[in-house]
N, C-alpha and C. Protein backbone atom coordinates (compact mmCIF):
# COMPACT_ATOMS: atom_id res chain seq x y z
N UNK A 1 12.84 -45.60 19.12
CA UNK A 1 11.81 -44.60 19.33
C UNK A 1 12.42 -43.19 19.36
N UNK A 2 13.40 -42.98 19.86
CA UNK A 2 14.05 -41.44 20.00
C UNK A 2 14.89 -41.36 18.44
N UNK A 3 15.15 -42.76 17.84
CA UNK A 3 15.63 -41.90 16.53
C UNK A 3 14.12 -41.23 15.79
N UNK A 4 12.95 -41.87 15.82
CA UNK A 4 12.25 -41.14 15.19
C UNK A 4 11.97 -40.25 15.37
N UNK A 5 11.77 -39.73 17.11
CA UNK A 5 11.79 -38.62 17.54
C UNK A 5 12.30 -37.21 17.09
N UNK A 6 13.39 -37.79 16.85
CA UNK A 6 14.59 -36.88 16.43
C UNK A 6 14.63 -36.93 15.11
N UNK A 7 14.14 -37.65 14.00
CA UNK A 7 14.39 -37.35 13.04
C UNK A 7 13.14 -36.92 12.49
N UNK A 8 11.71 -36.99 13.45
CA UNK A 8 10.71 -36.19 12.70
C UNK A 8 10.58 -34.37 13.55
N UNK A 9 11.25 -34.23 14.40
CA UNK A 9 11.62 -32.98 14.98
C UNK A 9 13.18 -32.38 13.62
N UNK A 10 13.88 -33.31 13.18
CA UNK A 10 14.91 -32.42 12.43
C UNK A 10 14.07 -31.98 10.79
N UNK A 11 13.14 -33.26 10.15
CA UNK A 11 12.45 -33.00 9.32
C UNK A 11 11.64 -31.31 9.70
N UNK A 12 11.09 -31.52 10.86
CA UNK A 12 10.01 -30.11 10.92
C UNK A 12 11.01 -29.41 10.90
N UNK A 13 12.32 -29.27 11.39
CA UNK A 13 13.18 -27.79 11.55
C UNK A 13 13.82 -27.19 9.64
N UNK A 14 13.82 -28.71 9.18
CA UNK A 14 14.39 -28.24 7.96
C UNK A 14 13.47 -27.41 6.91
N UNK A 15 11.98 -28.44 7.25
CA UNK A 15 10.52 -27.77 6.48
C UNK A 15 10.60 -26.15 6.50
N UNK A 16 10.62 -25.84 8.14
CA UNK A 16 10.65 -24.69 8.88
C UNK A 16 11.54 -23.70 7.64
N UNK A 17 13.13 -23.99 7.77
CA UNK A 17 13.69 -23.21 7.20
C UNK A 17 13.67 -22.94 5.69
N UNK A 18 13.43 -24.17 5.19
CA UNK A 18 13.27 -23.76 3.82
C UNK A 18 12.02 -23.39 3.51
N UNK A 19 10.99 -23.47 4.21
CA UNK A 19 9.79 -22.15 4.05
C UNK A 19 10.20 -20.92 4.30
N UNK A 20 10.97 -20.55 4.80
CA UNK A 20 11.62 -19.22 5.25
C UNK A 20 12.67 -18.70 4.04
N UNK A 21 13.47 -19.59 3.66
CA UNK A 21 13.81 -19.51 2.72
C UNK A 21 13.20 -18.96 1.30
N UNK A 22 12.09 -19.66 1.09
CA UNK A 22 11.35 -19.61 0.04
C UNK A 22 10.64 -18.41 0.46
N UNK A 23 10.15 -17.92 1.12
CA UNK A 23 9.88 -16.48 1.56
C UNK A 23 10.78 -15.31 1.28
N UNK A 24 11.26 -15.53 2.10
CA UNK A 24 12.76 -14.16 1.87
C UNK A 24 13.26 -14.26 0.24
N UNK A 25 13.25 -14.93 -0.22
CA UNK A 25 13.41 -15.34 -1.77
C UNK A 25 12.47 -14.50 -2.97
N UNK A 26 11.50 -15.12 -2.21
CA UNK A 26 10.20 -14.60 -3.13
C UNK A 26 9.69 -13.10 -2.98
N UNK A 27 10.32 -12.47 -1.66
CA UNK A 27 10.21 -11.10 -1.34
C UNK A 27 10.47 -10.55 -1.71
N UNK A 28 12.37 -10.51 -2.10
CA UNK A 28 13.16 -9.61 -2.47
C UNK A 28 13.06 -8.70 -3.83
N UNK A 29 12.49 -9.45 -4.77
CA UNK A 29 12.03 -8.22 -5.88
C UNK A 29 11.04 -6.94 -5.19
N UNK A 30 9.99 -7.35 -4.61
CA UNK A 30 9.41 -6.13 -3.98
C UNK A 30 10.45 -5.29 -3.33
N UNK A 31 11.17 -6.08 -2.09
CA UNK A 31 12.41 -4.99 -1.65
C UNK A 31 12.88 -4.21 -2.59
N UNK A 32 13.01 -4.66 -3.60
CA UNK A 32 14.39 -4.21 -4.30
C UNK A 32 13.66 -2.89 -4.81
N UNK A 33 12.03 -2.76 -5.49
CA UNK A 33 11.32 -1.98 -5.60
C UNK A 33 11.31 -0.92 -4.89
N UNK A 34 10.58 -1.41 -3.77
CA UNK A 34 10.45 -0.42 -2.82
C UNK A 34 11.87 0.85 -2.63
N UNK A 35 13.03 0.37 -2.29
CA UNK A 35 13.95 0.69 -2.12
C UNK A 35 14.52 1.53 -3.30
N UNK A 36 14.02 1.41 -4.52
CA UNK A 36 14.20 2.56 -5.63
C UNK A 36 13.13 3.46 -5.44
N UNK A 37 11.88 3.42 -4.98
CA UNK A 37 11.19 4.17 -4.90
C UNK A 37 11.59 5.42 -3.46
N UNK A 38 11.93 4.79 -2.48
CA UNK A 38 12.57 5.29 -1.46
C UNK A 38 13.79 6.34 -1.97
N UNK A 39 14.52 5.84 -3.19
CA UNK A 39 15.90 6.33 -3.58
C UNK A 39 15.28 7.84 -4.38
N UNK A 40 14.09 7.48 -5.40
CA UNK A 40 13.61 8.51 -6.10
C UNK A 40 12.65 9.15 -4.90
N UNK A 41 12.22 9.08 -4.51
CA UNK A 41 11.46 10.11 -3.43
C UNK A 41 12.59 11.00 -2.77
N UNK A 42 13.53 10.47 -2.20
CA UNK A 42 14.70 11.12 -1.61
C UNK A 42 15.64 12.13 -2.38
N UNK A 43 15.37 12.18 -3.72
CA UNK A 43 16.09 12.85 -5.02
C UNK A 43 15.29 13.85 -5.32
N UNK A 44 14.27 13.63 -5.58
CA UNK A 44 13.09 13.81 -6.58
C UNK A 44 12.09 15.08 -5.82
N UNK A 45 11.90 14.54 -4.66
CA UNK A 45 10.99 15.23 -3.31
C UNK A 45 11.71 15.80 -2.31
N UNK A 46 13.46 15.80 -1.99
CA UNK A 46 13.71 15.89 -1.10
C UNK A 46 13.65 15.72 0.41
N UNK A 47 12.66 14.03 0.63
CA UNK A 47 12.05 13.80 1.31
C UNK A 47 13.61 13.11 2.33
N UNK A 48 13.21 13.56 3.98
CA UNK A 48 14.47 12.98 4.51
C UNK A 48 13.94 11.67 5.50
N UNK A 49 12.73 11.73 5.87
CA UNK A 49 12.11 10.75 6.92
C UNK A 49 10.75 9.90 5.78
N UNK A 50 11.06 9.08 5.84
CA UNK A 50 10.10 8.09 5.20
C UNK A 50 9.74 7.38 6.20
N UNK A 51 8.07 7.42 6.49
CA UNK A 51 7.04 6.63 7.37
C UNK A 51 6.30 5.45 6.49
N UNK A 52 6.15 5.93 5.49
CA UNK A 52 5.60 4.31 4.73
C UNK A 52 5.37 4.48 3.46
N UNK A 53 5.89 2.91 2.99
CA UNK A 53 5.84 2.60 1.36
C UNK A 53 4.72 1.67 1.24
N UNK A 54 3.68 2.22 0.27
CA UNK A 54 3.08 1.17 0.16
C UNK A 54 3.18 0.49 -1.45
N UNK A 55 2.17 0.01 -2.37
CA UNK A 55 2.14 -0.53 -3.54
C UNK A 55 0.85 -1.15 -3.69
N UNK A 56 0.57 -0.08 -4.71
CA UNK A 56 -0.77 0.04 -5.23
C UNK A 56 -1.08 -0.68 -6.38
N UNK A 57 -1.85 -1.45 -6.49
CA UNK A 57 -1.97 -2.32 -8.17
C UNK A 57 -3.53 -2.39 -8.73
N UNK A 58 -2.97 -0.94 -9.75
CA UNK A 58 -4.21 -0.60 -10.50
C UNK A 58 -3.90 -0.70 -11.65
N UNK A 59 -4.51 -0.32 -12.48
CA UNK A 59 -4.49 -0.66 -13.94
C UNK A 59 -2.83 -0.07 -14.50
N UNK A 60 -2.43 0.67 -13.18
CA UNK A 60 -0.47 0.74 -13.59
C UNK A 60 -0.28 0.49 -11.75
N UNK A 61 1.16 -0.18 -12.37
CA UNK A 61 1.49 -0.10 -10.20
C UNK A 61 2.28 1.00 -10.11
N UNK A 62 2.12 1.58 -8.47
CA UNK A 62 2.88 2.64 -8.24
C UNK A 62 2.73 2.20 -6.66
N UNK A 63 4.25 2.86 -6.55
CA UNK A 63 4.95 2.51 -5.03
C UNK A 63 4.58 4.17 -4.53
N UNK A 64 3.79 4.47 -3.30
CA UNK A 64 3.12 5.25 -2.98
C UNK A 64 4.41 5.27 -1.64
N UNK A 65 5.13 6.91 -1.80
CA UNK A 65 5.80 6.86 -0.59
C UNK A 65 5.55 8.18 0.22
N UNK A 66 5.45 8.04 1.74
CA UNK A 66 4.84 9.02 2.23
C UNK A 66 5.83 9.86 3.69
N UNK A 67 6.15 10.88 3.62
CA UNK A 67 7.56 10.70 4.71
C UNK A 67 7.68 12.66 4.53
N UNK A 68 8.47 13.56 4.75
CA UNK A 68 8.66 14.62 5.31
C UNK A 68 9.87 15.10 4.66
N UNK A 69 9.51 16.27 3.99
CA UNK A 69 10.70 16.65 3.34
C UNK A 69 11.62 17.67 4.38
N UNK A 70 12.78 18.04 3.76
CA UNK A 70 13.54 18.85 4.31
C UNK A 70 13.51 20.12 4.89
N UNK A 71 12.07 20.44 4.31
CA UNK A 71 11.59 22.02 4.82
C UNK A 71 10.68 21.61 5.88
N UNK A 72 9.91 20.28 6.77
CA UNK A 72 9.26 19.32 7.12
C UNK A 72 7.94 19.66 7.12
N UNK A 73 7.92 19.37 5.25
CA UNK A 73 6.74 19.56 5.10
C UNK A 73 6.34 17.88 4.59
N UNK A 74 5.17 17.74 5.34
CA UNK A 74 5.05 16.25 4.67
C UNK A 74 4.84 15.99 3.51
N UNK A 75 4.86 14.63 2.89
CA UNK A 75 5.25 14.63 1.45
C UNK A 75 4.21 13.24 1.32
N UNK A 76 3.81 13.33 0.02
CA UNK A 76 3.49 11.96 -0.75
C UNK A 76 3.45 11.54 -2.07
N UNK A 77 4.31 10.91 -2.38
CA UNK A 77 5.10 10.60 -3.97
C UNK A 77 4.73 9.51 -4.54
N UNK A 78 4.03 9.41 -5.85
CA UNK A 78 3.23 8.43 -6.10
C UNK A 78 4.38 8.09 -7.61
N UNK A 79 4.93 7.19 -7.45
CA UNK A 79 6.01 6.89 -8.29
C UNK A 79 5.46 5.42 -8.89
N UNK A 80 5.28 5.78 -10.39
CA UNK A 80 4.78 4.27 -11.47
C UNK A 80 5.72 3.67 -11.87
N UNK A 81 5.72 2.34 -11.63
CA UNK A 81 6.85 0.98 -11.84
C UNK A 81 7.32 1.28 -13.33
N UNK A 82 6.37 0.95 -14.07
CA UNK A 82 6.78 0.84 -15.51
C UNK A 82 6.75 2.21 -16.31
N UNK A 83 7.26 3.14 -15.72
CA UNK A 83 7.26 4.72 -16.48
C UNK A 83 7.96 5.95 -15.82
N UNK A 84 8.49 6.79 -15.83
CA UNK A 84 9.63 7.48 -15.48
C UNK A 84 8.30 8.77 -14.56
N UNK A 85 7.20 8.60 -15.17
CA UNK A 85 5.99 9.11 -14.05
C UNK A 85 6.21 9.61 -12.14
N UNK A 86 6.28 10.57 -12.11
CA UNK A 86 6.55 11.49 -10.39
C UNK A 86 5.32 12.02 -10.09
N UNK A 87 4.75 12.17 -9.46
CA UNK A 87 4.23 13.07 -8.49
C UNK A 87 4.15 13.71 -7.27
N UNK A 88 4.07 14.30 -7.19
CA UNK A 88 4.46 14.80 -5.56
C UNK A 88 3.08 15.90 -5.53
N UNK A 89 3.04 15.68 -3.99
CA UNK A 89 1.96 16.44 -3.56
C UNK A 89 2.11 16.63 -1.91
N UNK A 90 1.64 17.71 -1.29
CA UNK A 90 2.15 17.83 0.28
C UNK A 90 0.64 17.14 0.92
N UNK A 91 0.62 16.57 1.84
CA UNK A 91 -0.28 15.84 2.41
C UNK A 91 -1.13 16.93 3.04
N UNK A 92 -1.30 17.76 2.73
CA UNK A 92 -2.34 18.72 3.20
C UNK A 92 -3.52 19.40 2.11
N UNK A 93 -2.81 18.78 1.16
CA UNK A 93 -3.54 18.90 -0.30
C UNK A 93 -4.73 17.96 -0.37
N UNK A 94 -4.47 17.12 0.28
CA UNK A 94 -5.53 16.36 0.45
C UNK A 94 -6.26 15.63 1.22
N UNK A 95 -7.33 14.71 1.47
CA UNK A 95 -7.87 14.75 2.71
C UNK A 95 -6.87 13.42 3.22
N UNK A 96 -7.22 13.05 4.92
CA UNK A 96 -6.25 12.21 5.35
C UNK A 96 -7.06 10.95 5.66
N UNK A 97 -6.53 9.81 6.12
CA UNK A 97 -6.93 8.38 5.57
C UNK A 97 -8.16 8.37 6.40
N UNK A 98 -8.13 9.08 7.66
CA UNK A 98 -9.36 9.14 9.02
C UNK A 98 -10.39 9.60 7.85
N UNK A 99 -10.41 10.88 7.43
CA UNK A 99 -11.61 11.26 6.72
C UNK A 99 -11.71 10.79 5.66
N UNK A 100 -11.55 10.05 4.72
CA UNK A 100 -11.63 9.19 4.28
C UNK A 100 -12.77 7.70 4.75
N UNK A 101 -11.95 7.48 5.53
CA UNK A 101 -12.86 6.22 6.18
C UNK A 101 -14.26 6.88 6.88
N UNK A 102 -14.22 8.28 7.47
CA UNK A 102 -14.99 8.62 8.27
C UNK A 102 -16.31 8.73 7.13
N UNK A 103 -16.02 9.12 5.71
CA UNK A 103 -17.25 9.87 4.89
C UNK A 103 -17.06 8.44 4.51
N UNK A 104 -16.80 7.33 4.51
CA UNK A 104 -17.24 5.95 3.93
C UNK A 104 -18.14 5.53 4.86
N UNK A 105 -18.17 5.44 6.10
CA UNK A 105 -18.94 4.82 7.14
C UNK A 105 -20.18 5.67 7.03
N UNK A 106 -19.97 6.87 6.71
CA UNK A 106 -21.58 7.86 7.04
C UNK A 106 -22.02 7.32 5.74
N UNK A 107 -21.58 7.36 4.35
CA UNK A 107 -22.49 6.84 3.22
C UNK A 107 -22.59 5.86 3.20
N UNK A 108 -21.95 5.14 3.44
CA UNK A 108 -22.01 3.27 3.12
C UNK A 108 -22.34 2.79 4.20
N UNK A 109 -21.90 2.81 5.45
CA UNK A 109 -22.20 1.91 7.04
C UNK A 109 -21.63 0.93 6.41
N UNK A 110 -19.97 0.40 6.28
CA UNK A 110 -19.67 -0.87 5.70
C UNK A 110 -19.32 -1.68 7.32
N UNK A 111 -19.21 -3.47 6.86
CA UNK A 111 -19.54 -4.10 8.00
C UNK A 111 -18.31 -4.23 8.42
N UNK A 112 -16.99 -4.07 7.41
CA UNK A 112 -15.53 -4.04 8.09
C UNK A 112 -14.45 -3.37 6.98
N UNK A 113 -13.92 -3.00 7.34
CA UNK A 113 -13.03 -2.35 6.22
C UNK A 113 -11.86 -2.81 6.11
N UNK A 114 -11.56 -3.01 4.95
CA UNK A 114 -10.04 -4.64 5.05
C UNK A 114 -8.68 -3.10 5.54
N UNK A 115 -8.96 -2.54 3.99
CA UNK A 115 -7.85 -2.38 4.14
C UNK A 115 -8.16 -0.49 3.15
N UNK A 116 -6.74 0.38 3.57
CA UNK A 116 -6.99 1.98 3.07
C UNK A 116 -5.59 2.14 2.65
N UNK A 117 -5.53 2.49 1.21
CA UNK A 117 -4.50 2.58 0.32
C UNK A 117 -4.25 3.97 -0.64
N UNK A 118 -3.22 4.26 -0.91
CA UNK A 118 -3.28 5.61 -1.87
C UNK A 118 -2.95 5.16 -3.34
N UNK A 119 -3.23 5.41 -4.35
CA UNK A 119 -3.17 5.17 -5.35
C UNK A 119 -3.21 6.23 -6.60
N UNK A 120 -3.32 5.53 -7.67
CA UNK A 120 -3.11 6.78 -8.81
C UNK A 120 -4.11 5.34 -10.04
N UNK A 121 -5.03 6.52 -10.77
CA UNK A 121 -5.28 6.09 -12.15
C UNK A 121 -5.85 6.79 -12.75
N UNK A 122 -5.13 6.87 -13.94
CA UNK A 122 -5.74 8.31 -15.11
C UNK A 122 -5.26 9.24 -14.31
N UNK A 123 -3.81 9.29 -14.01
CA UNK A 123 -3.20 10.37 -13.18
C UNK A 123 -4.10 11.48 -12.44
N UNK A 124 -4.79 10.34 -11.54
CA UNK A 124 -6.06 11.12 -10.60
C UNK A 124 -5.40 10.81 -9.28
N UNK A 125 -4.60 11.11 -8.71
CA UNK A 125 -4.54 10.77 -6.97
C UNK A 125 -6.03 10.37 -6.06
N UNK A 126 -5.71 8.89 -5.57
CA UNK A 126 -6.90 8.91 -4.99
C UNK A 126 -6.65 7.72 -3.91
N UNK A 127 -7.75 7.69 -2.63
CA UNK A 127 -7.48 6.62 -2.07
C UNK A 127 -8.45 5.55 -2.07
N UNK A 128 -8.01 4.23 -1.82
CA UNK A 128 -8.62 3.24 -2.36
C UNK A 128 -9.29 2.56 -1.31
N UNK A 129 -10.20 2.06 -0.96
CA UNK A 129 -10.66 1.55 0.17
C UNK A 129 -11.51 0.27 -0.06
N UNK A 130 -10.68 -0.57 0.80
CA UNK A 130 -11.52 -2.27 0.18
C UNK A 130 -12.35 -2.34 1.72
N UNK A 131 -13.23 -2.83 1.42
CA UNK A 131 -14.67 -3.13 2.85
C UNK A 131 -15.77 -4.27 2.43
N UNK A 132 -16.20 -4.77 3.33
CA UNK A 132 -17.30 -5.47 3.13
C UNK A 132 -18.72 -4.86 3.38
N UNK A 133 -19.55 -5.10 2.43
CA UNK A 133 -20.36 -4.06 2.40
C UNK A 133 -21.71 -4.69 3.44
N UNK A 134 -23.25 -4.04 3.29
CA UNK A 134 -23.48 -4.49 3.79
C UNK A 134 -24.50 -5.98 3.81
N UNK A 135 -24.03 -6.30 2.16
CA UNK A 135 -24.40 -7.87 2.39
C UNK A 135 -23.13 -8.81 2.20
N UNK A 136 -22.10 -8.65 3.04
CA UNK A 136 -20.52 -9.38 3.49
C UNK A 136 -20.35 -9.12 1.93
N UNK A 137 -20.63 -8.53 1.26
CA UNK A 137 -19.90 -8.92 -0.03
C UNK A 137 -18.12 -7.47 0.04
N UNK A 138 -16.89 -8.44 -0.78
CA UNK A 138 -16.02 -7.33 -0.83
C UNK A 138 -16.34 -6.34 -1.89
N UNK A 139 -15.85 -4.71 -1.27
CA UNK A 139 -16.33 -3.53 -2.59
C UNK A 139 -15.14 -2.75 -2.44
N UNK A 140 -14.93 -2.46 -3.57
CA UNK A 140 -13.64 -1.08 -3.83
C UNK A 140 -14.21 0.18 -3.39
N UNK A 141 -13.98 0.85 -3.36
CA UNK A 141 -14.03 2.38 -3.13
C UNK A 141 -13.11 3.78 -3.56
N UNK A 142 -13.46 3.67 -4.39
CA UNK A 142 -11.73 4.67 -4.95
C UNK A 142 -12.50 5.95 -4.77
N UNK A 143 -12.12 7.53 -4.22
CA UNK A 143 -12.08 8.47 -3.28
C UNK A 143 -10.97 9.51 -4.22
N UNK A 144 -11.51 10.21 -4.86
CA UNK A 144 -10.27 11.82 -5.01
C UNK A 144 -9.62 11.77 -3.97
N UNK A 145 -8.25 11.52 -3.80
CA UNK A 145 -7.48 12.06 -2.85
C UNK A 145 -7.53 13.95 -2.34
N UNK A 146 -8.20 14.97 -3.27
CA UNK A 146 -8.02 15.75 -3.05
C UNK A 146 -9.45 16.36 -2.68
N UNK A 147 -10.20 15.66 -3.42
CA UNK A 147 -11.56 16.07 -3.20
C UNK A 147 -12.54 15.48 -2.20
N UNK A 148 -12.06 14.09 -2.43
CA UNK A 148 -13.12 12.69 -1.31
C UNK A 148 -13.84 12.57 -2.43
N UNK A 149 -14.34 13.43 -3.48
CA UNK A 149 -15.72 12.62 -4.10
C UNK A 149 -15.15 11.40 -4.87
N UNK A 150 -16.19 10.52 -4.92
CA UNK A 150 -16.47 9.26 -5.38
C UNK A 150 -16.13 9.13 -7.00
N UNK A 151 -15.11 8.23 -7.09
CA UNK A 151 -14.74 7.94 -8.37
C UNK A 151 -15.34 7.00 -8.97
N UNK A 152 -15.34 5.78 -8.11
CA UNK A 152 -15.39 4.52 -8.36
C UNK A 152 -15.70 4.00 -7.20
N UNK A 153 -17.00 2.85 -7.44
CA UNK A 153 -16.91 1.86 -6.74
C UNK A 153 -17.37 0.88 -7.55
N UNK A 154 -16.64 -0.43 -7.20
CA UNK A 154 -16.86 -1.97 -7.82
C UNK A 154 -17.38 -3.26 -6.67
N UNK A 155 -17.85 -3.87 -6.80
CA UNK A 155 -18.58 -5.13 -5.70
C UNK A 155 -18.06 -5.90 -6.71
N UNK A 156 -16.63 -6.90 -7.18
CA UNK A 156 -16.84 -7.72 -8.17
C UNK A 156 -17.50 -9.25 -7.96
């Protein structure tokens, strides 16, 4: 009885690790991404404090990095995977993720909002906002980053 014990407790520890394995595995191309985008923001923007990378996947991907340049002016660098493509823009250029969400709730009243992203398409800076609307269905929301007005929205 205690060998089975023990050998269905060493089975779960091995499951354990090689799920972990297979994780950290399957991650590391994004790292490796991210971490050039971090390298070109730091070149490119003179950015010295990086607060967050995200990765946007629109009709091109771009690693969206957002952090404080050397004069500490804040920064946000919208850098495309497959194209030598920069942008930079100071985060005051445009509106911030609160107002954003705030002019989504007054027009829409959505029932939860997953998730608030920055993005780029048709070299338009804009932010992206996924929510459930108000019949639970999921809807995009894509937002001028500089303006707020309404680009796009999709319910697919």
């Amino acid at each position: 009885m205690k060998k089975w014990i023990f050998l269905s407790i060493l089975i779960l520890v091995i499951g354990f690790w090689q799920a972990i394995s297979v994780y950290i595995t399957a991650m590391e191309p994004k790292r490796e991404i991210e971490q050039q985008a971090i390298e070109i923001a730091r070149a490119q923007a003179n950015i010295h404090t990086i607060y967050e990378v995200t990765t946007y996947y629109g009709s091109e991907s771009y690693q969206v990095v957002q952090g404080i340049s050397d004069e500490n002016v804040p920064l946000i660098v919208w850098i495309a995977e497959n194209s030598d493509e920069i942008v930079i823009k100071r985060q005051d250029e445009g509106l911030r993720k609160e107002d954003v969400v705030n002019r989504l709730v007054s027009e829409r009243n959505p029932q939860e909002i997953r998730s608030v992203r920055l993005g780029m398409e048709k070299n338009i800076p804009l932010w992206e906002v996924i929510y459930l609307n108000e019949n639970n269905r999921l809807t995009y929301y894509y937002s001028d980053f500089e303006t707020g007005d309404l680009l796009k929205r999709t319910t697919p």
